[in-house]
Protein backbone atom coordinates (compact mmCIF):
# COMPACT_ATOMS: atom_id res chain seq x y z
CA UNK A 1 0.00 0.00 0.00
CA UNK A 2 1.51 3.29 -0.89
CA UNK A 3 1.45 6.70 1.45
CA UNK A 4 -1.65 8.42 1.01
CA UNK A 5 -3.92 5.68 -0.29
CA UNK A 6 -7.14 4.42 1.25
CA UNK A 7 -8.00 0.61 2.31
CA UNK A 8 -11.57 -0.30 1.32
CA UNK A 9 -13.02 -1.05 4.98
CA UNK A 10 -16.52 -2.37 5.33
CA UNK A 11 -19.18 -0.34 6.91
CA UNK A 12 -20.00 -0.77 10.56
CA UNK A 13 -21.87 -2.87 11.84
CA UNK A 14 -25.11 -1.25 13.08
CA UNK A 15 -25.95 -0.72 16.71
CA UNK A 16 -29.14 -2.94 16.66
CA UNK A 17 -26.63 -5.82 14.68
CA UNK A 18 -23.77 -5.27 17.23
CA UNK A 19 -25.77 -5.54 20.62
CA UNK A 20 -26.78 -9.16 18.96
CA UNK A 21 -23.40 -10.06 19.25
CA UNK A 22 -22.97 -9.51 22.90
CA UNK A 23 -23.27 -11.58 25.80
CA UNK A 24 -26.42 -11.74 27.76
CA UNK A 25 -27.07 -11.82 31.32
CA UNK A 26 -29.43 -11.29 34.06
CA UNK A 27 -28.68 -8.38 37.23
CA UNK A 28 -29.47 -9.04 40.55
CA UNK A 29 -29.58 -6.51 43.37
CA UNK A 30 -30.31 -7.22 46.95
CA UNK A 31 -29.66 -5.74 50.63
CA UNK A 32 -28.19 -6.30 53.23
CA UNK A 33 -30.84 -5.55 56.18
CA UNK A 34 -29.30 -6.03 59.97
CA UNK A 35 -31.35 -5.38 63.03
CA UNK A 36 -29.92 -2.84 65.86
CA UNK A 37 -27.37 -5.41 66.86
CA UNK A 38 -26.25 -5.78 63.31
CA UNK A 39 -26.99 -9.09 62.66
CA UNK A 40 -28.19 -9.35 58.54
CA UNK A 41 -31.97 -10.62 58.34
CA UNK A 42 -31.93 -13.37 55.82
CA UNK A 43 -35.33 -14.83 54.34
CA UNK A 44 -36.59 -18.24 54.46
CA UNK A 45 -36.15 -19.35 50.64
CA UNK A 46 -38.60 -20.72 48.39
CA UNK A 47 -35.05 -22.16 46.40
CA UNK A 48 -34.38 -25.47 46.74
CA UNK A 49 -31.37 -26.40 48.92
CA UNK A 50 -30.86 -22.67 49.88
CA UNK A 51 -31.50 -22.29 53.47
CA UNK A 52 -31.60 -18.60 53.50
CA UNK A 53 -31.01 -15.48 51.28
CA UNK A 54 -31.03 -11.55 51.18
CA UNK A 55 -33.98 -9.66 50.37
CA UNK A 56 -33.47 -9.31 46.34
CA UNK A 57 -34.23 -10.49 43.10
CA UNK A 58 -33.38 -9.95 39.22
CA UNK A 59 -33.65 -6.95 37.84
CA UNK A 60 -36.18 -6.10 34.85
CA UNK A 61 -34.92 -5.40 31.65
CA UNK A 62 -32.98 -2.24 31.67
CA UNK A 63 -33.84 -1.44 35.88
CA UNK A 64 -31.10 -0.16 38.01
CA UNK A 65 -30.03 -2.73 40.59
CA UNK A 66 -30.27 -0.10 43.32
CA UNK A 67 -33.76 0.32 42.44
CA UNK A 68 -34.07 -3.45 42.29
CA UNK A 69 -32.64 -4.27 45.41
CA UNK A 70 -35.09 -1.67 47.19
CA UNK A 71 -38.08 -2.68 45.25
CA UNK A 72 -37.92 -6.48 46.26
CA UNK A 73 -36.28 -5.67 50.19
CA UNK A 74 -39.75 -3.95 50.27
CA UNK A 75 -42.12 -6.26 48.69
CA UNK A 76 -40.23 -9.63 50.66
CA UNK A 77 -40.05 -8.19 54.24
CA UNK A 78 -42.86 -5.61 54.13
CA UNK A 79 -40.43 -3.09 56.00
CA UNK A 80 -41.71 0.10 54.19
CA UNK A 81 -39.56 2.07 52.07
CA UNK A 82 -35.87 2.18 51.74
CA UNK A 83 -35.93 5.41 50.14
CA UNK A 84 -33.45 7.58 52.56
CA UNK A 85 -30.66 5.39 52.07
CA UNK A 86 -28.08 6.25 49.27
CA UNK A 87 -26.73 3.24 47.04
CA UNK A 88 -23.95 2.10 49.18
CA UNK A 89 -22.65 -0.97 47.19
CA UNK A 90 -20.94 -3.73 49.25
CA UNK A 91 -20.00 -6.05 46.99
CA UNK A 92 -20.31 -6.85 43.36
CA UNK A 93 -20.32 -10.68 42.51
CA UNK A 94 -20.30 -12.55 38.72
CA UNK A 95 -21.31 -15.97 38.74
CA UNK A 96 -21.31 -18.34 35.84
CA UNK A 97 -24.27 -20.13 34.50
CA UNK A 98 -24.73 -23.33 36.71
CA UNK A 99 -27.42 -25.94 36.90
CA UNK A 100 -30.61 -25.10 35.44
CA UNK A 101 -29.86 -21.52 34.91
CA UNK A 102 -28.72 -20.92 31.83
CA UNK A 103 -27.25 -17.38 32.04
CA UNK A 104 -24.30 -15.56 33.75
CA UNK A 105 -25.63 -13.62 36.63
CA UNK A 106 -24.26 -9.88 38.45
CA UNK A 107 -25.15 -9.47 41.46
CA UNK A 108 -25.03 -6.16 43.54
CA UNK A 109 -25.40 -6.01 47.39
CA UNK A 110 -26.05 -2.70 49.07
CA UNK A 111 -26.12 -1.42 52.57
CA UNK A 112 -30.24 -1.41 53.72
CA UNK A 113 -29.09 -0.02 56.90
CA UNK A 114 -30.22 -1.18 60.24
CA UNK A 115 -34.35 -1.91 60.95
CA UNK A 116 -36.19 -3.79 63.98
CA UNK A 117 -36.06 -3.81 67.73
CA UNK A 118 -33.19 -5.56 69.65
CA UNK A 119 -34.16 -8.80 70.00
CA UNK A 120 -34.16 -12.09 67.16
CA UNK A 121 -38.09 -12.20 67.87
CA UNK A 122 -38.47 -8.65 67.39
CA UNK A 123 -37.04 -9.03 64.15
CA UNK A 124 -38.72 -13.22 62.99
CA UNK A 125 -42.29 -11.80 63.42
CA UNK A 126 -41.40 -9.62 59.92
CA UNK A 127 -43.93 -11.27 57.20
CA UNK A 128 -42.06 -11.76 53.63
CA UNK A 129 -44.87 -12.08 50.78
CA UNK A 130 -42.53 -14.07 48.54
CA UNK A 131 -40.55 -16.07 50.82
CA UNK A 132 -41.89 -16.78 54.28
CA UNK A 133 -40.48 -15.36 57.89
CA UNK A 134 -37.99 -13.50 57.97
CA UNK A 135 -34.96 -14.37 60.57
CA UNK A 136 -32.14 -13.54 62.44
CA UNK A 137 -28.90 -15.68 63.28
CA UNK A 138 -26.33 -17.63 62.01
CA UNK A 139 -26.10 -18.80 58.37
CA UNK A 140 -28.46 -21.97 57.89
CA UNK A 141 -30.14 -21.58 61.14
CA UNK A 142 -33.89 -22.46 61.47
């Protein structure tokens, strides 16, 4: 090729074409809810061999996973909003597809602050519409 002269490229690809080409995933944002003694309230889980689990779920289509994670801490424990906290994100998590589930999942765990009275009863007599009661303790506990 000589100084000056052009290469033929081909057009690019459009945007609608490209995004095909991408890998797809689902988002998942939860929080991490701990009574005044900060121990995190976990839900009872409709899952399968999971004992326990954060209030959370996947994210719709194009949904923040702040938003998300508030949205479901809400619906699961009935706690009332979660509006005056700011997106503090704990951790970020990938995990490949495994099992059954087909896809590659994010996941996003923020800070839902502290909610409840002092004790572990205070805190199991929370109702969860998706899951069952919700609980204080160690991991796998009753």
């Amino acid at each position: 090729m000589r100084p000056g002269e052009r290469t033929s490229r081909p057009p690019p690809v459009p945007s609608a074409e490209y995004v095909k080409t991408l890998p797809h995933h689902t988002v998942y944002g939860c929080l991490s809810v701990r009574d005044v003694r900060g121990r995190p309230l976990r839900l009872r889980s409709v899952h399968v061999g999971m004992l326990r689990q954060l209030p959370g779920g996947n994210a719709e289509h194009g949904e923040d996973p702040w938003r998300t994670a508030r949205g479901e801490a809400v619906e699961e424990t009935g706690l009332g909003e979660f509006n005056n906290l700011g997106p503090r994100l704990f951790l970020m998590s990938f995990t490949h597809p495994a099992g059954e589930w087909p896809l590659p999942k994010i996941e996003f765990l923020f800070d839902g602050g502290h909610r409840g009275g002092s004790s572990p009863a205070s805190v199991s007599t929370w109702t969860s519409t998706a899951a069952g009661r919700c609980t204080t303790g160690p991991a796998g506990s009753g």
